[in-house]
Every structure is written in C-alpha cells, then in structure tokens.
Protein backbone atom coordinates (compact mmCIF):
# COMPACT_ATOMS: atom_id res chain seq x y z
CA UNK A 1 23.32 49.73 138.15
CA UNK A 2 23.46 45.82 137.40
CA UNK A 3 21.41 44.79 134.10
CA UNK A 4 18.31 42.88 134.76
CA UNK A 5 18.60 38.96 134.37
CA UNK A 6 16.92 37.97 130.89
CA UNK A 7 14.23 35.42 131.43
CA UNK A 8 15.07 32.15 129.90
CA UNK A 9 12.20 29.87 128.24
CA UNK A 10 12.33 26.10 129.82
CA UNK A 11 11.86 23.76 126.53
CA UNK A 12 10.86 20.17 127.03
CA UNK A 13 11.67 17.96 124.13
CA UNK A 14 8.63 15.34 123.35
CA UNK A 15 10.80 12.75 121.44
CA UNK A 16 14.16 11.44 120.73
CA UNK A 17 14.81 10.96 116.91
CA UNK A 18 17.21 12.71 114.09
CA UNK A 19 15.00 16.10 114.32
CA UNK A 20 14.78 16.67 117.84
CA UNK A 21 19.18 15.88 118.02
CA UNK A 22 19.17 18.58 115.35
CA UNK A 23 16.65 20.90 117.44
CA UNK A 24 18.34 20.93 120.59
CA UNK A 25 21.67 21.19 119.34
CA UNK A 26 20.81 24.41 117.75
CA UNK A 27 19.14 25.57 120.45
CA UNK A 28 22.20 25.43 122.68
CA UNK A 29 22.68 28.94 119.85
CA UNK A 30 19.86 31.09 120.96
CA UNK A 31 19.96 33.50 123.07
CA UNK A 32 16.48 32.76 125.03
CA UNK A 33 15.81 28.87 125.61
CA UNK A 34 17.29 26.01 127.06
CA UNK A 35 16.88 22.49 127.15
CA UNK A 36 15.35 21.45 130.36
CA UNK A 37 13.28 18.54 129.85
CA UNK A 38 13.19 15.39 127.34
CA UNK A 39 10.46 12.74 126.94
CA UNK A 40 10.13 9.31 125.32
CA UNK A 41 7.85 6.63 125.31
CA UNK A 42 10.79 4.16 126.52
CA UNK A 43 12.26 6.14 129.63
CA UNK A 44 15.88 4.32 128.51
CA UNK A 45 15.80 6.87 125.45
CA UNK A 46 15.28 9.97 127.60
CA UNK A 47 17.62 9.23 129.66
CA UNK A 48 20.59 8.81 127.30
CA UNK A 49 19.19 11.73 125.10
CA UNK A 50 19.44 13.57 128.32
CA UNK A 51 22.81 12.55 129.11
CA UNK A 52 23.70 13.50 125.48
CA UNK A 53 23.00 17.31 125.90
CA UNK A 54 22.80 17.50 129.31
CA UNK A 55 19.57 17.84 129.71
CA UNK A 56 18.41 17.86 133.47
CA UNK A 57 15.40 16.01 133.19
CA UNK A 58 14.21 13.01 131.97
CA UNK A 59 10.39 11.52 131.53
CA UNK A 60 9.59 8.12 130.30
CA UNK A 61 6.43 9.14 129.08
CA UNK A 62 5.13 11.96 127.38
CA UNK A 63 2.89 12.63 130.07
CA UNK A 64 4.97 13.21 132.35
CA UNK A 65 6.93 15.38 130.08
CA UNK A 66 3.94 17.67 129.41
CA UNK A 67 3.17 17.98 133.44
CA UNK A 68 6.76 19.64 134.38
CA UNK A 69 5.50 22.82 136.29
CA UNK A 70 8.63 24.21 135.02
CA UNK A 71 8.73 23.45 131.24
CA UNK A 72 7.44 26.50 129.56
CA UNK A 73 6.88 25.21 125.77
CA UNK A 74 7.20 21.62 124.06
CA UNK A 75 8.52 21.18 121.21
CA UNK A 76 6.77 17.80 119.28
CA UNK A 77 8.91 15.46 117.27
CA UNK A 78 7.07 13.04 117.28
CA UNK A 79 5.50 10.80 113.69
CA UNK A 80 3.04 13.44 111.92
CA UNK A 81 -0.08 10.68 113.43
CA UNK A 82 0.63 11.39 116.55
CA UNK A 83 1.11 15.23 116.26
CA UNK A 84 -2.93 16.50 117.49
CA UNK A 85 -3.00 14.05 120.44
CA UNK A 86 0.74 15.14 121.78
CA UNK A 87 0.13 18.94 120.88
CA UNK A 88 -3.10 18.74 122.56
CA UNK A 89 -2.37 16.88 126.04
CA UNK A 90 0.81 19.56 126.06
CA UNK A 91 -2.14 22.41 125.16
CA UNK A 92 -4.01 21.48 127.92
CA UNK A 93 -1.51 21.24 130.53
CA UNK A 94 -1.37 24.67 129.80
CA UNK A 95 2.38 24.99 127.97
CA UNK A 96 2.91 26.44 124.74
CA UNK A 97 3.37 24.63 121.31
CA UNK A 98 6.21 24.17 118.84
CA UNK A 99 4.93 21.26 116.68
CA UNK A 100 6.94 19.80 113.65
CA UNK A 101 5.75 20.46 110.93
CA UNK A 102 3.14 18.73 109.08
CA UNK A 103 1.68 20.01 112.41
CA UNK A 104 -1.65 17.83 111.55
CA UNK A 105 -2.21 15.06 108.88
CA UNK A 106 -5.39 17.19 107.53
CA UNK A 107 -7.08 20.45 107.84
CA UNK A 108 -9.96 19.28 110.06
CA UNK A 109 -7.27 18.18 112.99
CA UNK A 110 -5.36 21.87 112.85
CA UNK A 111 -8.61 23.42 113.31
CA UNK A 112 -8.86 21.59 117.18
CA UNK A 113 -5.18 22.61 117.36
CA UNK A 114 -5.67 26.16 116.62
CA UNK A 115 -9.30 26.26 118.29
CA UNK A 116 -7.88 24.91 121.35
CA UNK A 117 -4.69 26.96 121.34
CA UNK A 118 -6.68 30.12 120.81
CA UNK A 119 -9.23 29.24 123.69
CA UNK A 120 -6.46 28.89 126.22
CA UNK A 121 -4.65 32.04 125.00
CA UNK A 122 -1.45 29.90 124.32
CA UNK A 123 1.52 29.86 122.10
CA UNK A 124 0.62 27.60 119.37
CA UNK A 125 3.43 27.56 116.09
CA UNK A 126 4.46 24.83 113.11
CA UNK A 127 8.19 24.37 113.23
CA UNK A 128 8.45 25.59 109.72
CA UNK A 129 12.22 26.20 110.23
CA UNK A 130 12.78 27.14 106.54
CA UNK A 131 11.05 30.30 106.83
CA UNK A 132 12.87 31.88 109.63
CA UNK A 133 16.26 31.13 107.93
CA UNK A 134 18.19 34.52 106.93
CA UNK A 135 18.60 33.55 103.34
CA UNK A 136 14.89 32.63 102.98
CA UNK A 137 13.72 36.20 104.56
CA UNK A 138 16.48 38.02 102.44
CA UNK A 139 14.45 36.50 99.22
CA UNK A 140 11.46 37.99 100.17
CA UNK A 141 13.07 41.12 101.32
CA UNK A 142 13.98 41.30 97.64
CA UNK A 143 11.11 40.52 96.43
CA UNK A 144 8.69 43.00 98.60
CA UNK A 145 11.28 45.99 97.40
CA UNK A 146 10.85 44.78 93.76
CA UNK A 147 14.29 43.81 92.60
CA UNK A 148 12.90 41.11 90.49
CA UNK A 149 9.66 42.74 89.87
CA UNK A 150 6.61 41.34 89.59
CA UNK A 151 6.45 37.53 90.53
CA UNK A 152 5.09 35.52 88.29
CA UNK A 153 6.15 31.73 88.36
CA UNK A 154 7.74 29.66 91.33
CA UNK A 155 9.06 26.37 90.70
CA UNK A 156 10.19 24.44 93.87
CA UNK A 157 11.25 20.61 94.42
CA UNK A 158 12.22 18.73 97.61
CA UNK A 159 12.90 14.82 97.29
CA UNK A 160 15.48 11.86 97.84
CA UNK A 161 15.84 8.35 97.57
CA UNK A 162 14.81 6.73 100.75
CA UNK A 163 15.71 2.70 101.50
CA UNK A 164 13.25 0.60 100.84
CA UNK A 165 11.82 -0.31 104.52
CA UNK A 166 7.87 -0.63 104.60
CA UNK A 167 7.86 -0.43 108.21
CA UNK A 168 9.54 3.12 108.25
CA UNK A 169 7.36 6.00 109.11
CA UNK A 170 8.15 7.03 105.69
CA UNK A 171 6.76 4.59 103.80
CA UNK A 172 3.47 3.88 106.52
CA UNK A 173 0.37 4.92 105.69
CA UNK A 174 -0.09 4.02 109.05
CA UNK A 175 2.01 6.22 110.03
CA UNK A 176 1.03 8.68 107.62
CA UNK A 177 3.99 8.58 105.65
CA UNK A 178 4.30 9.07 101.97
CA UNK A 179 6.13 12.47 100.33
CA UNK A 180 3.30 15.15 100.60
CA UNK A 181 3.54 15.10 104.32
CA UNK A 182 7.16 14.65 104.58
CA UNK A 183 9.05 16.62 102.36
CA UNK A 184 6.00 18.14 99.58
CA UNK A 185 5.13 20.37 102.29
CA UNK A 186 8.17 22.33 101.87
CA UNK A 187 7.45 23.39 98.42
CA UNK A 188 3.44 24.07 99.08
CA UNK A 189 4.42 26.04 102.07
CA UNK A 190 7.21 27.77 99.99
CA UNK A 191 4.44 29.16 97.31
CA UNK A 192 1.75 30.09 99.61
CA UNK A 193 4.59 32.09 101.57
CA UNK A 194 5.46 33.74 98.16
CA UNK A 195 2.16 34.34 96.72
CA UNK A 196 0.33 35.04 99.92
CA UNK A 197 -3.32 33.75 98.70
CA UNK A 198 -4.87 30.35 98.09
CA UNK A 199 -4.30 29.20 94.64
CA UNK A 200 -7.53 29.64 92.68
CA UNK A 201 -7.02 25.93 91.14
CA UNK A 202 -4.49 22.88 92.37
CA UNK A 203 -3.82 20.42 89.77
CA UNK A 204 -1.87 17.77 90.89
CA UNK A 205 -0.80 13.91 90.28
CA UNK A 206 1.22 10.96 92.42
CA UNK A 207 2.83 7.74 92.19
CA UNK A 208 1.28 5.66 95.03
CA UNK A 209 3.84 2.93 96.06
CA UNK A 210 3.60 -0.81 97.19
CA UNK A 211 2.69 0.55 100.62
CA UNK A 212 -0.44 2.64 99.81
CA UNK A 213 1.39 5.52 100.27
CA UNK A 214 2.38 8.42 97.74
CA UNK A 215 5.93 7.81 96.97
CA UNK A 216 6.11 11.16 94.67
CA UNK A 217 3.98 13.72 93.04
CA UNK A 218 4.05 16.74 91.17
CA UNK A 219 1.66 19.99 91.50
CA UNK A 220 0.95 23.18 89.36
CA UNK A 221 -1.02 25.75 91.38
CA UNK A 222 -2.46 28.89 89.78
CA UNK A 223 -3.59 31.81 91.18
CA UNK A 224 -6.03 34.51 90.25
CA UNK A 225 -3.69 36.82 88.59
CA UNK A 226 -2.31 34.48 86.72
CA UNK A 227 0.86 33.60 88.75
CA UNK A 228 1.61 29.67 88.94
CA UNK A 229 3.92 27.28 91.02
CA UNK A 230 5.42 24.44 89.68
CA UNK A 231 6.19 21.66 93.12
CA UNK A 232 7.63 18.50 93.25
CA UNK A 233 8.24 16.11 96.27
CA UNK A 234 9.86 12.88 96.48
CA UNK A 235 11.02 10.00 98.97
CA UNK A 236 11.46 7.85 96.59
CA UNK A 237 13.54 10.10 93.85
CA UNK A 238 16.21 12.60 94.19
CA UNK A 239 15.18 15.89 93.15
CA UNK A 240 17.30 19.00 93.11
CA UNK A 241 16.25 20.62 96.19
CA UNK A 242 16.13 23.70 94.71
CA UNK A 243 13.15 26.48 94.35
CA UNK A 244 13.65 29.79 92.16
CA UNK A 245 11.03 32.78 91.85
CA UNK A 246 10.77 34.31 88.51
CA UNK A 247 10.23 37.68 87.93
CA UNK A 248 9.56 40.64 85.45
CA UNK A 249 13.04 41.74 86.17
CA UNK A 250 15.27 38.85 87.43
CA UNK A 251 14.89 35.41 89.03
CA UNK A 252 16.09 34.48 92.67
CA UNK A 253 17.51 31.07 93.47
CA UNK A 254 17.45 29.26 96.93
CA UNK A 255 19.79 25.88 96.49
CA UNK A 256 19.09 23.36 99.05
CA UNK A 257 15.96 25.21 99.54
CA UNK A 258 14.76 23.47 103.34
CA UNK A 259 18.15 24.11 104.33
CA UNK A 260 18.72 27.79 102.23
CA UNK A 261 22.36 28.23 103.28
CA UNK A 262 22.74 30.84 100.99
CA UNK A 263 20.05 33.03 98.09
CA UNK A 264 20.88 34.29 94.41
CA UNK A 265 19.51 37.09 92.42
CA UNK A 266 20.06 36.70 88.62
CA UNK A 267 19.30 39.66 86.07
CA UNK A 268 19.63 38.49 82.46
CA UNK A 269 21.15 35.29 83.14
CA UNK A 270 23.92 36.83 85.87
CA UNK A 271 24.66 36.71 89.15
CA UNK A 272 23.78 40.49 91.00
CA UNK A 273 23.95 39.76 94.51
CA UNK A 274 24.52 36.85 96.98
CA UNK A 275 23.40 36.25 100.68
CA UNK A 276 24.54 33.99 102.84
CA UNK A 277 24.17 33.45 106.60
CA UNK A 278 26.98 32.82 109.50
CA UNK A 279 24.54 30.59 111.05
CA UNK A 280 26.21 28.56 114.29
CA UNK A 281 24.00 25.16 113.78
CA UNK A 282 21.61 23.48 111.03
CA UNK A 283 19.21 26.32 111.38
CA UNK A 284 16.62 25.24 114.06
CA UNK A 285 18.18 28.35 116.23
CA UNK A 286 15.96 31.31 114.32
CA UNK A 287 12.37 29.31 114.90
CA UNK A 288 13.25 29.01 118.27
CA UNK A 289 14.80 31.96 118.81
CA UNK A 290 11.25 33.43 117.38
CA UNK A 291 9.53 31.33 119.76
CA UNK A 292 11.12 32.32 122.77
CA UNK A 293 10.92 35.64 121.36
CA UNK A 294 6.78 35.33 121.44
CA UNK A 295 6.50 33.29 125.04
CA UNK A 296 9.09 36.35 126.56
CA UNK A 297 6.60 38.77 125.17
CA UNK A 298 3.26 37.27 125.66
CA UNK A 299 2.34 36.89 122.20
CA UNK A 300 0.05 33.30 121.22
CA UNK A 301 1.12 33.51 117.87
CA UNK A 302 3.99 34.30 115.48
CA UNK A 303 3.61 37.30 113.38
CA UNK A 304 6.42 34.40 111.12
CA UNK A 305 4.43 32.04 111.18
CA UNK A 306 0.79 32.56 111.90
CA UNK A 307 -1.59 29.68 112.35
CA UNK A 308 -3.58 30.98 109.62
CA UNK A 309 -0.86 30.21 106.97
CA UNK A 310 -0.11 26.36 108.41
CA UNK A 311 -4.17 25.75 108.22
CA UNK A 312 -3.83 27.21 104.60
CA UNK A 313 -1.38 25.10 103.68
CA UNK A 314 -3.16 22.28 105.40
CA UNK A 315 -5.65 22.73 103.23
CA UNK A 316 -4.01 22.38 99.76
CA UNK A 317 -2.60 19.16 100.85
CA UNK A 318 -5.95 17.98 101.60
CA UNK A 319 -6.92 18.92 98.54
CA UNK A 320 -3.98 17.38 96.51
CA UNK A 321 -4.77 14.00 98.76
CA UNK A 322 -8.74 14.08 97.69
CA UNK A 323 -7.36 14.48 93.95
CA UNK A 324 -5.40 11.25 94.19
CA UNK A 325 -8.07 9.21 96.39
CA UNK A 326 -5.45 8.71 99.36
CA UNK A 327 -6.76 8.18 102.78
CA UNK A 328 -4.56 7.38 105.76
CA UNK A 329 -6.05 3.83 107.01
CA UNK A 330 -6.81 6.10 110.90
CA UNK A 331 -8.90 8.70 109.05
C-alpha cells in the first residue's frame, strides 16, 4: 500500500532583504514548507528574488501577496514599524503569521496582533529563531534535569558596530531603529525564556545617539527569588555575543548566542559536555519547521513559542524604553 502524500505548507515571503534570503534558503531544509510566493513594494524586487530561489510567484505589492488563495502562512520581513499593519492585512485575509521578531514596536500593538489572531483562530508566532535552535533547547534540557542546579544569574550580550548611516533602519527612530529592538531583544527574550516569570524589578540605562535613537544599553533584571540577568545590546559596539547561565553546580555557555552553533557545560572551571548541531543552513529551518509543524496540525499557536511569552517580553522593553524617555516619533 502506497504512503500517503505529506501535505506541504505554501509560504509567501512579505519582503526582500538580508533576513528573508536567509529564511528561504533554510527553508529549502525542512521537511514541510516551500517557497511559493514573494512580495515587495517595488514588483522589480520580487521578481528577481523570485528568480533567485525559484520562487513561482511574484507580487509587487504586499497586497497582493497576502490575497494568494494558495499561500498558506506569511512570513513578515519587513522594518519592525511596519510589522502590525503587514501582520494584520495578512491576519485578515485569513493566512497564518510568522512575523520577525520584534513582532510589534510596543506591548499595546501585540495585543491587536494576538487579539486578532486569536479571534480568527489563526496561526500567529514571533520568528524567534534562537529558541528553536538544537543547542539552545539542549541548554535548557540541562538545565530542567538539574545538571547545573539551581539557576541563579544569566548574563547575556548581543551587539556590533554598525556604519554610520542615519538613514538606515538601524539608526531611524523613524523607523524604529535603535539596539533594544534590533538586537537587545535577544538577550531579554533569552532571560525570560530561562527564568520563566516577569522580573520583579528592570533597572536599566542607554546611550541615545545623534539620531534620537538608543545606540546601546545595559539592563539588570531581578526576580522574586532572587535570581538576576545581566543584558547588554549594541549597534553601535561590539559585544561578545555570548550569554552563560550560572548555576549552584556548573555554568553553561552559548557562544554566538543568536546563532548558538554549539552549548558548553562547565563544572569547576572545566569543560563536561559539548553539543553541537549538524544543522544544513543558518538556522531559520527549526522555526519553520515548527511552524509548518502547527499549520499541518491545526494548532494557532506554538507550544515554542507562545504569544504569551513575545507579549511578555514586549513588555519589558516597554518598560526599559519608559525608563530612558524614548518614544518612536509614530507613537
């Protein structure tokens, strides 16, 4: 008797930049999606992403990206601004959701994405790709079966030195650029994924650049136990990249951490066991592999990645914005 045909989930791609080249050449490793769709604002982009990874379809406007009858989820790479109105008209045309992450600019624009999402009954996820990597899940394997014991201090950093170009979404508040949104929430995210509650109290500090925009800034969250994470983001800076987890009995260490290629366990200064994965691409393969995964079995929400968690995150940054008096000029 001849196996069944595995269904396939139709992606279209809303944007053409760095991340969504990266996305869709890792999807080409999953087992469950394809490319079928890509749309730009300037219809000469989609077309030659298209004909870069043969991609049947092409829309010159987003649109008409989100309107495919056939497109089963969008994945939005678009600049962080323009993330609730993309998510939303792609919501409402009834597909399902993979947003880059941050998948809002604040807290009060996730809760119409989730609200919405949860309404329709439709897939709604932030492309936090870090969490789905193996090395990343293999550290909190470790940790949930106590080989480091109790956890008790995180520090985590994520920065570079980015060119000097106002006009870059980086460095446009317009834009809502600036290092919280852009590379801070990889730390932030990282702690609230280890500690699994909202820090009782955020301190937390920035350098606000010629732009208006926060160029770096440093955090220390505590929680009520008495556990505290110490984050750093940068775009103007190189930082380490690195997070480790402390614990009673041992430390773990992530290098590269939004990338986690491989994970460290240390006991008394020593290396006790390695991981690393045989991933094909960058990566982006396990968060879509997880949201095929969900679509294929009619779940609206990834047990991963639950909107919950991205609105809690939301909220520190929100919170770590108030402290420092920045406003995006659209708010």
């Amino acid at each position: 008797m001849r196996e069944p045909i595995q269904r396939i989930v139709k992606w279209g791609i809303m944007g053409t930049g760095t991340i969504a080249e990266q996305f869709v050449a890792d999807l080409a490793h999953t087992t469950n999606g394809v490319a079928y769709a890509v749309g730009s604002r300037k219809p000469g982009n989609a077309a030659l992403f298209a004909n870069q990874f043969g991609i049947p379809r092409a829309y010159g406007s987003y649109m008409e990206l989100v309107n495919d009858p056939d497109i089963d989820v969008i994945y939005v790479a678009t600049p962080h601004r323009y993330h609730l109105e993309n998510a939303l008209n792609s919501l409402r045309a009834g597909k399902a959701v993979l947003c880059e992450k941050p998948m809002t600019v604040n807290s009060r624009e996730l809760e119409v994405l989730i609200l919405t999402a949860r309404e329709r009954g439709l897939f709604l996820m932030e492309a936090m790709w870090m969490r789905f990597l193996p090395p990343v899940r293999k550290a909190m394997e470790w940790i949930r079966s106590g080989r480091i014991g109790e956890v008790r201090l995180l520090q985590a950093e994520f920065g570079f030195m980015a060119d000097w170009e106002p006009e870059t979404r980086l460095l446009n508040p317009e834009l809502a650029g600036g290092s919280l949104l852009d590379v801070g929430i990889y730390p932030v995210a990282f702690a609230s994924m280890i500690f699994g509650i909202q820090p009782r109290a955020i301190w937390s500090t920035a350098r606000i650049g010629g732009t208006g925009v926060d160029e770096q800034f440093s955090a220390l969250l505590t929680y009520d136990t008495g556990e505290v994470a110490s984050l750093h983001g940068a775009i103007r800076l190189g930082l380490r990249n690195e997070a480790v987890i402390h614990g009673t009995k041992g430390c773990i260490s992530l290098p590269s951490m939004n990338k986690a290629p491989s994970v460290s366990l240390y006991k008394d200064g020593e290396v006790v066991d390695t991981y690393t994965d045989n991933r094909l691409g960058k990566g982006y393969e396990y968060e879509a592999e997880e949201v095929g995964r969900c679509i294929l079995a009619g779940e609206t929400e990834s047990p991963l990645m639950p909107l919950d968690e991205s609105l809690k995150v939301m909220e520190q940054l929100d919170t770590m914005r108030a402290q420092w008096g920045l406003r995006y000029p659209f708010e």
